[in-house]
N, C-alpha and C. Protein backbone atom coordinates (compact mmCIF):
# COMPACT_ATOMS: atom_id res chain seq x y z
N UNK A 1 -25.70 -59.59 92.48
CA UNK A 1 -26.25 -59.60 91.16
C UNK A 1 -25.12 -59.85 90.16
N UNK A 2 -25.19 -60.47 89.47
CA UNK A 2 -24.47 -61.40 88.50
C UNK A 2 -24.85 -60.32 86.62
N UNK A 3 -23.30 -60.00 86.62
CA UNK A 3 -23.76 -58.87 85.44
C UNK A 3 -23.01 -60.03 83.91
N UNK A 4 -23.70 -59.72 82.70
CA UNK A 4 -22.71 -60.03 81.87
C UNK A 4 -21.57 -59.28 81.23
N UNK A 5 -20.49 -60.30 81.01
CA UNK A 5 -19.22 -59.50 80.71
C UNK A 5 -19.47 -57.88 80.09
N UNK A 6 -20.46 -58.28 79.00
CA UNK A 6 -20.56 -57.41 78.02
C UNK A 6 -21.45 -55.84 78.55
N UNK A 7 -21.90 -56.40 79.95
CA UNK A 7 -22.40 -55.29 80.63
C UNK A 7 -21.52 -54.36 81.29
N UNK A 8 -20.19 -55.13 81.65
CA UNK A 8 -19.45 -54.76 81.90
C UNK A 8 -17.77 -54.25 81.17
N UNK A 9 -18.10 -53.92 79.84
CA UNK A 9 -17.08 -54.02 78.69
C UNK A 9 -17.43 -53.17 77.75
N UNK A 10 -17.73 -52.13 77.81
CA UNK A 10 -18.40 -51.48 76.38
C UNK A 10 -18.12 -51.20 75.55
N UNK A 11 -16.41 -51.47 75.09
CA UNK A 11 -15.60 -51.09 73.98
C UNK A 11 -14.65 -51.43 74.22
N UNK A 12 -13.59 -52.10 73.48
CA UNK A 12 -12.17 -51.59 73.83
C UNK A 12 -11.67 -50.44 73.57
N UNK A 13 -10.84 -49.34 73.78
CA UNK A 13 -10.13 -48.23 73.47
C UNK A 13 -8.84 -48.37 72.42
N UNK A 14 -8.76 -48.75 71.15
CA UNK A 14 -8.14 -48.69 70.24
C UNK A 14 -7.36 -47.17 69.67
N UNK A 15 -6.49 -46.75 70.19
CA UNK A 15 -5.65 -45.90 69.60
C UNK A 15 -3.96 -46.16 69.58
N UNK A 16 -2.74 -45.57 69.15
CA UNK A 16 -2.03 -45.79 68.83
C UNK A 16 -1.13 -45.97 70.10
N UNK A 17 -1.48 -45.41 70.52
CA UNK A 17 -0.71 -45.61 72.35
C UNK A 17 -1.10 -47.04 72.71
N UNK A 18 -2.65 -47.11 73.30
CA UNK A 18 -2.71 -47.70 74.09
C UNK A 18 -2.88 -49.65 73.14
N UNK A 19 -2.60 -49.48 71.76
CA UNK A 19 -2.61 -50.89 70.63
C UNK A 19 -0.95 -50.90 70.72
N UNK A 20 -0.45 -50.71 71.45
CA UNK A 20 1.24 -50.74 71.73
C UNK A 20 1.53 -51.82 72.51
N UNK A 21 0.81 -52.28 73.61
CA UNK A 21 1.24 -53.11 74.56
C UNK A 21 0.82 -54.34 74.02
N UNK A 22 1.23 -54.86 72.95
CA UNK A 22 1.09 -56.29 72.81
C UNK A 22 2.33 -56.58 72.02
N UNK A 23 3.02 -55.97 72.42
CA UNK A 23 4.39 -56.16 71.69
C UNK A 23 5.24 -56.77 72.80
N UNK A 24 5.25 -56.45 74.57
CA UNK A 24 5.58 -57.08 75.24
C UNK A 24 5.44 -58.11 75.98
N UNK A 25 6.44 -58.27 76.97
CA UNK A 25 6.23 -60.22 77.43
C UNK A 25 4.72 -60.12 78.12
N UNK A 26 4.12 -58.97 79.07
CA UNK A 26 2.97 -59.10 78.93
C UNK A 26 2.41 -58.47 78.46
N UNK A 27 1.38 -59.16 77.42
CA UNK A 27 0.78 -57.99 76.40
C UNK A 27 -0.27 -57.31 77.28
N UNK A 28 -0.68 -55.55 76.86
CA UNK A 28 -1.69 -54.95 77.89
C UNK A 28 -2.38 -54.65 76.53
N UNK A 29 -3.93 -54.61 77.01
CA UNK A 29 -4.86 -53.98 76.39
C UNK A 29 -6.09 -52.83 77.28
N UNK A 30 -6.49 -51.96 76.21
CA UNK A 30 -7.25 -50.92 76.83
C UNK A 30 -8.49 -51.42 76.89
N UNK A 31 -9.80 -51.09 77.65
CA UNK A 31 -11.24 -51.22 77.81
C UNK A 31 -11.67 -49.83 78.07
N UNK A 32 -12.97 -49.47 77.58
CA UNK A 32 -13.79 -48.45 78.25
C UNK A 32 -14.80 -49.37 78.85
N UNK A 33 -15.07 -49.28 80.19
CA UNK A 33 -15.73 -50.03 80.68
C UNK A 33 -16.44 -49.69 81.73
N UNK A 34 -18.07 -50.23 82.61
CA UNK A 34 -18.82 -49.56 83.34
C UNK A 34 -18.01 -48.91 84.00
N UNK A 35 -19.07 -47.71 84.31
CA UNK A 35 -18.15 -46.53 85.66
C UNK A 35 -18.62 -47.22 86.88
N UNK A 36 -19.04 -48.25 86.69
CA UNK A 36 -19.62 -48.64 88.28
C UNK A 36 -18.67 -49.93 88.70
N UNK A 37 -18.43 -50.07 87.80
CA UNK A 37 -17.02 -51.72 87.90
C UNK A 37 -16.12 -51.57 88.67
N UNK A 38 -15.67 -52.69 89.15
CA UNK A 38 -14.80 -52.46 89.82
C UNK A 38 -13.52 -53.56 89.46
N UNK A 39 -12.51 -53.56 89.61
CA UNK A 39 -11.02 -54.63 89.22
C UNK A 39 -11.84 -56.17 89.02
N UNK A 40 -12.35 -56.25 90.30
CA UNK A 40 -12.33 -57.74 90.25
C UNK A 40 -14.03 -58.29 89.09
N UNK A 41 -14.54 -56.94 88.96
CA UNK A 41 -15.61 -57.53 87.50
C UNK A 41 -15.03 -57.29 86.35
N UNK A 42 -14.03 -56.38 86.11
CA UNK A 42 -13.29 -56.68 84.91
C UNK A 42 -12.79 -57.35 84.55
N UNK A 43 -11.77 -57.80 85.42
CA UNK A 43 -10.75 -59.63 85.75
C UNK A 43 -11.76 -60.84 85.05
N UNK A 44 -12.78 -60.63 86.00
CA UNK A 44 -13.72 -61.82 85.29
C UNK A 44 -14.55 -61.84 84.15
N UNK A 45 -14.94 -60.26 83.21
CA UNK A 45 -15.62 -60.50 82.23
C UNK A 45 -14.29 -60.63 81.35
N UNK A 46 -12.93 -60.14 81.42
CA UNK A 46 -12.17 -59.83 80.35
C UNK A 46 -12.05 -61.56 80.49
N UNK A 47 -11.61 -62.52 81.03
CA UNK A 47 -11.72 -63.81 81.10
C UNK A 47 -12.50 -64.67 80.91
N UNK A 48 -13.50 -64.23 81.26
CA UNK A 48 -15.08 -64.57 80.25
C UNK A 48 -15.47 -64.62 78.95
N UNK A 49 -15.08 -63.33 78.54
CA UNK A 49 -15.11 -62.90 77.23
C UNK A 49 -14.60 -63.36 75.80
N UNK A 50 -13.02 -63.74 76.42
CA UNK A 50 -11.61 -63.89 75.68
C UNK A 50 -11.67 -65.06 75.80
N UNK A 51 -11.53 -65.48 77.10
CA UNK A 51 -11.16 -66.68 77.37
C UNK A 51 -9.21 -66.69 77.16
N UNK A 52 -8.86 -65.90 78.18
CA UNK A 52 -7.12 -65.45 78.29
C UNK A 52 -7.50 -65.42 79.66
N UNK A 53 -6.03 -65.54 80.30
CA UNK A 53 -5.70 -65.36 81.68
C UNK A 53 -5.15 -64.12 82.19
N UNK A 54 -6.12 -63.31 83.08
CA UNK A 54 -5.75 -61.87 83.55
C UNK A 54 -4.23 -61.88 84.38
N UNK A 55 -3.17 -60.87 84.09
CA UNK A 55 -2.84 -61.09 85.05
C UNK A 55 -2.58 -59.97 86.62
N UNK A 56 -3.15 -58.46 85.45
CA UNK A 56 -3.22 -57.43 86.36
C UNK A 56 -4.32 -56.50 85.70
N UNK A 57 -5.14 -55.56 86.57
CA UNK A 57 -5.97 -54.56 86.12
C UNK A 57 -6.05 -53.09 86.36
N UNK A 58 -5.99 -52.59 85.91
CA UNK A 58 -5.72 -50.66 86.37
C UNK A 58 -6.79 -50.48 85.90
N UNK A 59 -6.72 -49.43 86.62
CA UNK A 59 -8.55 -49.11 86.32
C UNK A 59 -8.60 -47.28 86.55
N UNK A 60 -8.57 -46.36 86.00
CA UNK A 60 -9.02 -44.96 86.14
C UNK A 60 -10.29 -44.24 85.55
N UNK A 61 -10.59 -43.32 86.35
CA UNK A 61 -11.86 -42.63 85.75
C UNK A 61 -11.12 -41.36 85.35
N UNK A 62 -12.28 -41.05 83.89
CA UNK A 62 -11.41 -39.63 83.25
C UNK A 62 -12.78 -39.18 83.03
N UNK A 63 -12.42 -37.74 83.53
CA UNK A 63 -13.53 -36.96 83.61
C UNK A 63 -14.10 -36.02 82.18
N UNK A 64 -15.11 -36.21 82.21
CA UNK A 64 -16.17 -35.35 80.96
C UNK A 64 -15.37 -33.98 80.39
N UNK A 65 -14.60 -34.00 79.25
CA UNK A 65 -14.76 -32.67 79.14
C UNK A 65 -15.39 -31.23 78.47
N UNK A 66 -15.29 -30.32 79.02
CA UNK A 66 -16.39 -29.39 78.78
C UNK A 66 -16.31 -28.94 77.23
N UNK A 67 -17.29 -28.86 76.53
CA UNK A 67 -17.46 -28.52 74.93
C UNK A 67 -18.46 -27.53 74.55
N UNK A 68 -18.31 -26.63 73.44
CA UNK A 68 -18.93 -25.65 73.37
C UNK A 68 -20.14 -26.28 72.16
N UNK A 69 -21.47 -26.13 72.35
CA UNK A 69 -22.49 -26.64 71.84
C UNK A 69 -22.67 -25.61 70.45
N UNK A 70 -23.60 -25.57 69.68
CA UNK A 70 -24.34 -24.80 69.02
C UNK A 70 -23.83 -23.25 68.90
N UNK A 71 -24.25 -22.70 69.75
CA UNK A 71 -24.34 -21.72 69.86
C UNK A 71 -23.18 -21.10 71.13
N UNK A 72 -23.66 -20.17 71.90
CA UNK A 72 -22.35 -19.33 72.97
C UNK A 72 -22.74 -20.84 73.94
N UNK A 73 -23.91 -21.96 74.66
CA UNK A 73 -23.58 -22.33 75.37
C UNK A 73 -22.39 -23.54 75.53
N UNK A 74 -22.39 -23.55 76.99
CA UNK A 74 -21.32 -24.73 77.11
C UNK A 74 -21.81 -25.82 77.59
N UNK A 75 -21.47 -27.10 76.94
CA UNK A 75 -22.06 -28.59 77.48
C UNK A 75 -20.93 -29.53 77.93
N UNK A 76 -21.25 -30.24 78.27
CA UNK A 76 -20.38 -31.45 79.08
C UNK A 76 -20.50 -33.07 78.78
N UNK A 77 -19.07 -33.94 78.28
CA UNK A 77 -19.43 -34.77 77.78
C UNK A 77 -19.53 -35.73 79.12
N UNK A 78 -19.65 -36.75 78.92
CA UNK A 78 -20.11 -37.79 79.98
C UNK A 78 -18.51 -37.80 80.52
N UNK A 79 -18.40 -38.55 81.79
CA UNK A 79 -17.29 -39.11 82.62
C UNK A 79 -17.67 -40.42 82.29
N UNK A 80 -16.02 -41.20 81.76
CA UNK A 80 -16.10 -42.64 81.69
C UNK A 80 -14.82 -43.29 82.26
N UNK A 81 -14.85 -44.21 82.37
CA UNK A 81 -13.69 -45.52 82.80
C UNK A 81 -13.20 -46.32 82.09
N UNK A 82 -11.83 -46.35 82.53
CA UNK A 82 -10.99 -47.14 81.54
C UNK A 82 -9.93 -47.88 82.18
N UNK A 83 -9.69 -49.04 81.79
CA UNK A 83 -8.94 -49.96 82.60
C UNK A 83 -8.13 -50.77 81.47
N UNK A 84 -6.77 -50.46 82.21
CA UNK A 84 -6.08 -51.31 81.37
C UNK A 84 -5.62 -52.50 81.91
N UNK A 85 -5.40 -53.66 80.81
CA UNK A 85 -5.73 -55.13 81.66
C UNK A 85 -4.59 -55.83 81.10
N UNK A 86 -3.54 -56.17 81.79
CA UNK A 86 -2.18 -57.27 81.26
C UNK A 86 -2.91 -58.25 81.54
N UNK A 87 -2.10 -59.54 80.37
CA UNK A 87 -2.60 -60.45 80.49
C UNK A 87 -1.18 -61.11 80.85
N UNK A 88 -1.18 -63.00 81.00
CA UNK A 88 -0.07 -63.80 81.34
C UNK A 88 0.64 -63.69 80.36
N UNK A 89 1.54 -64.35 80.02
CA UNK A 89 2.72 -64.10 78.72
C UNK A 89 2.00 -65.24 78.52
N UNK A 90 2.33 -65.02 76.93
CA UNK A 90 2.04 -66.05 75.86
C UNK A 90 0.39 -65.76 75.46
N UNK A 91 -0.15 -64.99 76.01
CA UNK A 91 -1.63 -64.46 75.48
C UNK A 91 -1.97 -63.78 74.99
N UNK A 92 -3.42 -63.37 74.05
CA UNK A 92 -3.42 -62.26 73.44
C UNK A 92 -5.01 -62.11 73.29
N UNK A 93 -5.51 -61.09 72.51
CA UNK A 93 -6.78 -61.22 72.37
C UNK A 93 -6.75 -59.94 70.96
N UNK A 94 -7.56 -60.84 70.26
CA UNK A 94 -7.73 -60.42 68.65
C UNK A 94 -8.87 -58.98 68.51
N UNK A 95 -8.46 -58.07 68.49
CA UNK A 95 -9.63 -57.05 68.37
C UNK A 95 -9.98 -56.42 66.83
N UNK A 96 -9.23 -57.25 66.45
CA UNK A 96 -9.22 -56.13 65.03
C UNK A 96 -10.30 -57.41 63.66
């Protein structure tokens, strides 16, 4: 089954850490992206998408953490995925 990029891409992760890596020879950028993905559907929507050449993908899951609701109970936020994706030198991709 054939997903679109964007099914597979649900945000980029914009914070001050991870908007750092485009300062080097290969620039890296962050994704929050399906928990069901795997390297090689990220490779191809981030290349899809952009239209840049991947040249590596990391990929970790970070788990939900626990938060206190309303009242005395305790709730739980979702578990999501995040992959960070170098691209070739000389590439970039405009998020802002």
């Amino acid at each position: 089954m054939s997903l679109h990029p964007y099914d597979i891409l649900i945000r980029p992760l914009l914070t001050e850490r991870s908007s750092s890596g485009g300062e080097f020879r290969y620039p890296k950028y962050t994704f929050v992206v399906s928990i069901s993905s795997n390297k090689i559907q990220v490779r191809r929507a981030i290349e899809a998408a952009f239209d840049v050449k991947v040249r590596n993908v990391r990929t970790l899951r970070v788990g939900g953490k626990r938060k206190r609701l309303r009242s005395r109970k305790l709730g739980r936020r979702a578990n999501w995925k995040k992959a960070i994706v170098t691209l070739e030198e000389g590439q970039s991709i405009n998020l802002i």
